[in-house]
PDB file of N, CA and C in Angstrom:
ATOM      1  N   UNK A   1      13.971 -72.694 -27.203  1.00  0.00           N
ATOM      2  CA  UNK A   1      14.706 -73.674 -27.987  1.00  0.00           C
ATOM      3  C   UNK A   1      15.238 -74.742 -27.024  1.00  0.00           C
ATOM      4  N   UNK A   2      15.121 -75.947 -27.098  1.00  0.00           N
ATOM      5  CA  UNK A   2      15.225 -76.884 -26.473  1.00  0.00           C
ATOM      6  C   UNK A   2      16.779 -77.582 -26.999  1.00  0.00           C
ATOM      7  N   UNK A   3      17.996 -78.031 -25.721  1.00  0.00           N
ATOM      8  CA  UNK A   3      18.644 -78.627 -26.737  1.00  0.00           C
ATOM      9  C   UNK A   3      18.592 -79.546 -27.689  1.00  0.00           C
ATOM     10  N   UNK A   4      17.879 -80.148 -27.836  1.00  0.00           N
ATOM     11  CA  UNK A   4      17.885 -80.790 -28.858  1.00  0.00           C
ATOM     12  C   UNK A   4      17.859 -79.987 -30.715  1.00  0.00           C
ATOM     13  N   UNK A   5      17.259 -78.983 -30.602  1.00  0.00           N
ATOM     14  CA  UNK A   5      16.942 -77.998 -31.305  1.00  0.00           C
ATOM     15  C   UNK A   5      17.808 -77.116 -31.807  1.00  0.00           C
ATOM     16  N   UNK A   6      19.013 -76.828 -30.707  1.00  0.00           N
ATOM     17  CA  UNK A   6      20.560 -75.952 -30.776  1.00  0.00           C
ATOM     18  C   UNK A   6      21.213 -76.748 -31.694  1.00  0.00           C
ATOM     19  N   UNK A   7      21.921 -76.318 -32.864  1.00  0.00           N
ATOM     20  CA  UNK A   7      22.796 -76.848 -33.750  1.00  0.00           C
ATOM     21  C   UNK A   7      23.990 -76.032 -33.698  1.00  0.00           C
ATOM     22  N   UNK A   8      23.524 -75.403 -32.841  1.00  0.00           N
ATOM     23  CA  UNK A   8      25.248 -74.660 -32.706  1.00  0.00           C
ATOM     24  C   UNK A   8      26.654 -75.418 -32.074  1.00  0.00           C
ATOM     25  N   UNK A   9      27.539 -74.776 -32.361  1.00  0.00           N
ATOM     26  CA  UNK A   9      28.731 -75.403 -31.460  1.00  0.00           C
ATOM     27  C   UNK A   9      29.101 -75.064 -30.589  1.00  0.00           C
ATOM     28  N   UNK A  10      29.636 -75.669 -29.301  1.00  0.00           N
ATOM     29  CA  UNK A  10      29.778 -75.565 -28.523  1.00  0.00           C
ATOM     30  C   UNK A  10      31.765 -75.451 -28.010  1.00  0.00           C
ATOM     31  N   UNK A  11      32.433 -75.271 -26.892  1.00  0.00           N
ATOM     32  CA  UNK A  11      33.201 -75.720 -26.608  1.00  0.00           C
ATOM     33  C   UNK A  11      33.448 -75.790 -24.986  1.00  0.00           C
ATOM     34  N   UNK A  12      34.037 -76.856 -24.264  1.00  0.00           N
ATOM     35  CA  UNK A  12      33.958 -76.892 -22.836  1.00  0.00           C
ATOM     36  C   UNK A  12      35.073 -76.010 -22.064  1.00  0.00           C
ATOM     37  N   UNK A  13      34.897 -75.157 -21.230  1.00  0.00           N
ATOM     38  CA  UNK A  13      36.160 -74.331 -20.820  1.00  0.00           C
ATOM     39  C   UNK A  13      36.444 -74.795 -19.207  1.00  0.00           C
ATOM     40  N   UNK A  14      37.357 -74.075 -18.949  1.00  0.00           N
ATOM     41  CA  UNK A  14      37.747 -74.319 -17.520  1.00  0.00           C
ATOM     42  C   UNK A  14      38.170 -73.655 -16.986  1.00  0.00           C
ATOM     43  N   UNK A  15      38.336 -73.194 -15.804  1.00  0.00           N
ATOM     44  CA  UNK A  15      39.519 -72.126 -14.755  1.00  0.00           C
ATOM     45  C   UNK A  15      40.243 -72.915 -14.066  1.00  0.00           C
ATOM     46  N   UNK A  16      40.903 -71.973 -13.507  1.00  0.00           N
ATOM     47  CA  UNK A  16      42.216 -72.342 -12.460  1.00  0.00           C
ATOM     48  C   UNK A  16      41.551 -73.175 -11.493  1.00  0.00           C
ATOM     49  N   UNK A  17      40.265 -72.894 -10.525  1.00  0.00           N
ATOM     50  CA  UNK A  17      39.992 -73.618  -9.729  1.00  0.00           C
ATOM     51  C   UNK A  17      38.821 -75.295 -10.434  1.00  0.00           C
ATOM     52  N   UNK A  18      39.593 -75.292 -11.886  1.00  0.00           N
ATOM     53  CA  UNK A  18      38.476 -76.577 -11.746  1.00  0.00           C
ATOM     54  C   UNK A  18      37.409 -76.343 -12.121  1.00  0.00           C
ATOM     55  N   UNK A  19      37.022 -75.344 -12.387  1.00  0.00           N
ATOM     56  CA  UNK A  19      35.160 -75.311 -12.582  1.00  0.00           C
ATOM     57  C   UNK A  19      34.934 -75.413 -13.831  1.00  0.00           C
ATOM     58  N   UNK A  20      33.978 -75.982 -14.602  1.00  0.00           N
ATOM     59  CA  UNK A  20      33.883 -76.129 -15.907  1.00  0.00           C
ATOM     60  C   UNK A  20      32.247 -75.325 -16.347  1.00  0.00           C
ATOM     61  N   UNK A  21      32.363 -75.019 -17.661  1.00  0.00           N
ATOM     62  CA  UNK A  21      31.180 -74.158 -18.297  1.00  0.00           C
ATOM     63  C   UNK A  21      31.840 -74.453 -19.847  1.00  0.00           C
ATOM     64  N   UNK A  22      30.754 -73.880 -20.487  1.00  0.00           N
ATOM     65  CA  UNK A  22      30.893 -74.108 -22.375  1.00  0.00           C
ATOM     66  C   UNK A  22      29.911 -72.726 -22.752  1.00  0.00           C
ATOM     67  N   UNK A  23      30.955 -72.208 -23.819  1.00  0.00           N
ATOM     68  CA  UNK A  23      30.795 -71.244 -24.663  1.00  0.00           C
ATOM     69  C   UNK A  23      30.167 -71.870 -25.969  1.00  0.00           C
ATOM     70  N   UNK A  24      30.204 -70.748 -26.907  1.00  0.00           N
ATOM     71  CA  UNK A  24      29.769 -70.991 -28.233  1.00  0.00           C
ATOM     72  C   UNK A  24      31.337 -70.944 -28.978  1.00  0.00           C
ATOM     73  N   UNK A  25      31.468 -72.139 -30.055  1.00  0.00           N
ATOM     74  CA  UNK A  25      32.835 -71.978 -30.643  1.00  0.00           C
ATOM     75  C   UNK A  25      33.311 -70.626 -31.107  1.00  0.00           C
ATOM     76  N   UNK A  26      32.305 -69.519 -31.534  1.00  0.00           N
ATOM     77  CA  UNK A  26      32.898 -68.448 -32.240  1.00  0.00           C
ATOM     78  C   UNK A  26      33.141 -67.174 -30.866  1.00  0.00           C
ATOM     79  N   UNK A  27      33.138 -67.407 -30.053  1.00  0.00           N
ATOM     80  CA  UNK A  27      33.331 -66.372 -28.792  1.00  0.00           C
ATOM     81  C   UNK A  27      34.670 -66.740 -28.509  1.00  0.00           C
ATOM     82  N   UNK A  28      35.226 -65.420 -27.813  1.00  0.00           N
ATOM     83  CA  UNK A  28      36.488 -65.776 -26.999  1.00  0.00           C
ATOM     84  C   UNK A  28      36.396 -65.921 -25.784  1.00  0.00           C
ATOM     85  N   UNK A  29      37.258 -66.877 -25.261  1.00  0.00           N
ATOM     86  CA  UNK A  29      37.145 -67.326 -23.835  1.00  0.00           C
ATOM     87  C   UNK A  29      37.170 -66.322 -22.601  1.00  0.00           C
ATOM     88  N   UNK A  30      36.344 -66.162 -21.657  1.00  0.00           N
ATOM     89  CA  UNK A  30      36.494 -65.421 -20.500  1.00  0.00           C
ATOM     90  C   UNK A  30      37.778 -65.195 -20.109  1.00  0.00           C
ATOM     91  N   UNK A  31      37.778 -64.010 -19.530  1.00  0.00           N
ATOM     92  CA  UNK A  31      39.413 -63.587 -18.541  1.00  0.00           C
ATOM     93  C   UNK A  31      39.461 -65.038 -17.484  1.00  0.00           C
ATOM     94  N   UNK A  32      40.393 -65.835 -17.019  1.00  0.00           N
ATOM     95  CA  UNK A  32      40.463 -66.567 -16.673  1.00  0.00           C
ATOM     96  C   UNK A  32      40.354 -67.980 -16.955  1.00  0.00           C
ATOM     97  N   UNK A  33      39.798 -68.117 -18.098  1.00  0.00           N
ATOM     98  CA  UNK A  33      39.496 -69.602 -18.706  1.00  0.00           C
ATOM     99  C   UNK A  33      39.847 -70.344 -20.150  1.00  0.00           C
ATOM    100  N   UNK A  34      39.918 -71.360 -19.952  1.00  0.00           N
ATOM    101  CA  UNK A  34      40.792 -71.917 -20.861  1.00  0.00           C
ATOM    102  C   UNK A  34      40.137 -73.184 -21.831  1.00  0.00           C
ATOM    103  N   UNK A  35      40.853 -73.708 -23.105  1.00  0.00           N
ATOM    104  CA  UNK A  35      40.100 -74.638 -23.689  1.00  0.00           C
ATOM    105  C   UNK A  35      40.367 -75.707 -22.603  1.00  0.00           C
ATOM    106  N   UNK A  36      39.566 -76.905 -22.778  1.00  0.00           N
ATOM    107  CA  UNK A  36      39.147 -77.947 -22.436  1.00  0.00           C
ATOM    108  C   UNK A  36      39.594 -79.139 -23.085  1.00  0.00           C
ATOM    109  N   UNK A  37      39.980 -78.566 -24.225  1.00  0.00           N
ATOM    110  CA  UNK A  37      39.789 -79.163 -25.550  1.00  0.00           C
ATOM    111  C   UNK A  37      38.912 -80.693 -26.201  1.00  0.00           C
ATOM    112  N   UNK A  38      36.977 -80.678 -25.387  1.00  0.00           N
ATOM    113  CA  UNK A  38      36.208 -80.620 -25.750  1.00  0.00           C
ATOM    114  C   UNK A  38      35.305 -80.115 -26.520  1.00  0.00           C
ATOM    115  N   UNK A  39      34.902 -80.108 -27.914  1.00  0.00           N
ATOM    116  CA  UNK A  39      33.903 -79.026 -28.290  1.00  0.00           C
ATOM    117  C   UNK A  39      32.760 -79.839 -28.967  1.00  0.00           C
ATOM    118  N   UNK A  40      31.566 -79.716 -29.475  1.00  0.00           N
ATOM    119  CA  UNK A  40      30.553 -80.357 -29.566  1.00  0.00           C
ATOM    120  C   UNK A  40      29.280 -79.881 -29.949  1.00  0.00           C
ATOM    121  N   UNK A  41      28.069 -80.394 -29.991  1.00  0.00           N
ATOM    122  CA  UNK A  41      26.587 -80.345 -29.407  1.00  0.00           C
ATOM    123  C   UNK A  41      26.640 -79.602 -27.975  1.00  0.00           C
ATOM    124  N   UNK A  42      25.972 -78.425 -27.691  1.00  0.00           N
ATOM    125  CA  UNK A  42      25.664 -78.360 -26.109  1.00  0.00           C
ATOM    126  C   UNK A  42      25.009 -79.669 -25.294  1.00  0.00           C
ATOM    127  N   UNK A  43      24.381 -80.388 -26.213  1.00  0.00           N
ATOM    128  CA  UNK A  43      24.247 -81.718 -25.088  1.00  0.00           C
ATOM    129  C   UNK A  43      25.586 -82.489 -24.944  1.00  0.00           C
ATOM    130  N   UNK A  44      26.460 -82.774 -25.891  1.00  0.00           N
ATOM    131  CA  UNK A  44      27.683 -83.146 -26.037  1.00  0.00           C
ATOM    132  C   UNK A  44      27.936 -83.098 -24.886  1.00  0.00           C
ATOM    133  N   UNK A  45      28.906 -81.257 -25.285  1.00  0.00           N
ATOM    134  CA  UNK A  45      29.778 -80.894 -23.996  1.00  0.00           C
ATOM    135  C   UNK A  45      28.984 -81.042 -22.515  1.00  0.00           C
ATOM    136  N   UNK A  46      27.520 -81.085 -22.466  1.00  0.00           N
ATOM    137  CA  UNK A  46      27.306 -80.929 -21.023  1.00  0.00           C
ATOM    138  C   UNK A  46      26.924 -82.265 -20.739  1.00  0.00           C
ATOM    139  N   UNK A  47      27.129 -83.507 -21.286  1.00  0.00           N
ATOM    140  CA  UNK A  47      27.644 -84.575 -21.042  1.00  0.00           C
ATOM    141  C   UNK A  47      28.843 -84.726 -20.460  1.00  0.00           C
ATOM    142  N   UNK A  48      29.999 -84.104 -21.021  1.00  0.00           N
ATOM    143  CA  UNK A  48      31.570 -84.691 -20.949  1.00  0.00           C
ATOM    144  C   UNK A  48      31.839 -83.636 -19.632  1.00  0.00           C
ATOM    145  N   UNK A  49      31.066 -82.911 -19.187  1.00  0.00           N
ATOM    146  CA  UNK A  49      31.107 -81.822 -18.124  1.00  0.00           C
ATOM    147  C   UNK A  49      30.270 -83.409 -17.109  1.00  0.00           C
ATOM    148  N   UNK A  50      29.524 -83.637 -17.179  1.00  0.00           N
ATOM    149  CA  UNK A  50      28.597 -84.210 -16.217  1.00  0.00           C
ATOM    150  C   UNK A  50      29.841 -85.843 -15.807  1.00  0.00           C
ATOM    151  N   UNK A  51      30.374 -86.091 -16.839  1.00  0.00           N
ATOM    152  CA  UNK A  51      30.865 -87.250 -16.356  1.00  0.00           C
ATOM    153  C   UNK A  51      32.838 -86.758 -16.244  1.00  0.00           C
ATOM    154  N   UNK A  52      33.294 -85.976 -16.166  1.00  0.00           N
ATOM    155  CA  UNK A  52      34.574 -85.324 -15.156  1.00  0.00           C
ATOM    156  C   UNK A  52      34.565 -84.638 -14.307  1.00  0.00           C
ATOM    157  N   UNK A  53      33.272 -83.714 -14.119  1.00  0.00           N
ATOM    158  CA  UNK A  53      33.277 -82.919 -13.426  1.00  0.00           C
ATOM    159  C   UNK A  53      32.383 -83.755 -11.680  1.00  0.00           C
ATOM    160  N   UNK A  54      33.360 -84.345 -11.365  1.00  0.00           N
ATOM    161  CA  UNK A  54      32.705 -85.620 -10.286  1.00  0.00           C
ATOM    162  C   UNK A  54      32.805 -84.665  -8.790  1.00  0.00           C
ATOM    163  N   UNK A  55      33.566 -83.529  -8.854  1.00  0.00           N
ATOM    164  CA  UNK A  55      33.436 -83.097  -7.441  1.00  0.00           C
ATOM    165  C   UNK A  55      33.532 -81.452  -7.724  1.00  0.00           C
ATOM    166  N   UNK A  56      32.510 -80.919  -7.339  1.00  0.00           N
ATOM    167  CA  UNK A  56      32.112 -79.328  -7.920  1.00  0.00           C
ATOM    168  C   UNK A  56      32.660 -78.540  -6.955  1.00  0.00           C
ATOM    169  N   UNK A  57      33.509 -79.354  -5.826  1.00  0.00           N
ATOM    170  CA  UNK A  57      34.495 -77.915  -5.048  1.00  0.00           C
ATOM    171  C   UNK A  57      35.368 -77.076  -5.791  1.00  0.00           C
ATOM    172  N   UNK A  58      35.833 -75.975  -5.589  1.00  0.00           N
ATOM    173  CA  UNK A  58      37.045 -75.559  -6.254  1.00  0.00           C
ATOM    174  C   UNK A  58      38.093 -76.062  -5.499  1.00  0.00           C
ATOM    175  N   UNK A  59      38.643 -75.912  -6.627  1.00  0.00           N
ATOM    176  CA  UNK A  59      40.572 -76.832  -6.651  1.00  0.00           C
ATOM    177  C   UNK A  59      41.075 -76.231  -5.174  1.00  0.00           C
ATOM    178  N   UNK A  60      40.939 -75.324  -4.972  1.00  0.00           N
ATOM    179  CA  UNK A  60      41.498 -73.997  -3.499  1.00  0.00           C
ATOM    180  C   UNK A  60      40.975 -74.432  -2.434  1.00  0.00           C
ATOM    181  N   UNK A  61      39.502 -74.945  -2.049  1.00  0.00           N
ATOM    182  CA  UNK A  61      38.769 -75.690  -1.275  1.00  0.00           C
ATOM    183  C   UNK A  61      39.182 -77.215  -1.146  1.00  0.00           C
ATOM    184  N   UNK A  62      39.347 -77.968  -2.624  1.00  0.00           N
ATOM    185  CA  UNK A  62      39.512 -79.227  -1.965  1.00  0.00           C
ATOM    186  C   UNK A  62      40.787 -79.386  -1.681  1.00  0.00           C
ATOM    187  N   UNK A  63      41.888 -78.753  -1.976  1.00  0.00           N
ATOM    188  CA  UNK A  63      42.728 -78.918  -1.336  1.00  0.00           C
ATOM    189  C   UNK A  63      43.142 -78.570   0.330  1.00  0.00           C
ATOM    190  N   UNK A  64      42.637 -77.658   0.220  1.00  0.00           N
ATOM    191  CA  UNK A  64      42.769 -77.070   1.771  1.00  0.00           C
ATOM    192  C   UNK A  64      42.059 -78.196   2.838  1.00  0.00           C
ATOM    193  N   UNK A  65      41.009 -78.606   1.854  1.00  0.00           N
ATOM    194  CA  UNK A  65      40.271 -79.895   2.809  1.00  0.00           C
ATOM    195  C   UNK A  65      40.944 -81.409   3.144  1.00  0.00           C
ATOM    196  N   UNK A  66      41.346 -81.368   1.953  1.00  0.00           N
ATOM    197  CA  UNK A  66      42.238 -82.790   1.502  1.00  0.00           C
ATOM    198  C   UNK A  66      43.597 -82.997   2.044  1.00  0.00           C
ATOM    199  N   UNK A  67      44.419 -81.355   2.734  1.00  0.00           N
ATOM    200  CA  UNK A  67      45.493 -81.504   3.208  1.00  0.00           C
ATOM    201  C   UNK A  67      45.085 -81.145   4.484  1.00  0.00           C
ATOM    202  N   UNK A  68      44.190 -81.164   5.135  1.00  0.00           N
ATOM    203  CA  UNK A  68      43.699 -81.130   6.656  1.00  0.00           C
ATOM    204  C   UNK A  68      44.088 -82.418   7.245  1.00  0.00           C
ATOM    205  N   UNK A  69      44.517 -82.533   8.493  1.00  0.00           N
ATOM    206  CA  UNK A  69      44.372 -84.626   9.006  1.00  0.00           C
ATOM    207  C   UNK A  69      43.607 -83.559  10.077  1.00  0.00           C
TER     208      UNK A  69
END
């Protein structure tokens, strides 16, 4: 099945460190993750994932990097 083909719903989740993924609306969210409060088309959400999700470090990494001089 191709997305285009999926008519299901989607919703975009997130964790503590930043990382983003999408469930199906009728599932409950993983231990650790939270709404987004995006939900959609799987092409939708993995659009609105493709254009926030601009730096794929975790939050724990870029900080540790970002507070380095």
């Amino acid at each position: 099945m191709s997305n285009s083909d999926d008519s299901r719903r989607y919703r975009v989740v997130i964790n503590d460190e930043e990382q983003y993924s999408i469930i199906l609306t009728d599932q409950s969210n993983p231990l650790g993750w939270r709404n987004e409060g995006i939900s959609g088309t799987k092409e939708e959400c993995l659009a609105h994932i493709d254009r926030v999700w601009t730096d794929m470090r975790p939050l724990s990494l870029r900080s540790k990097v970002d507070g380095a001089v």
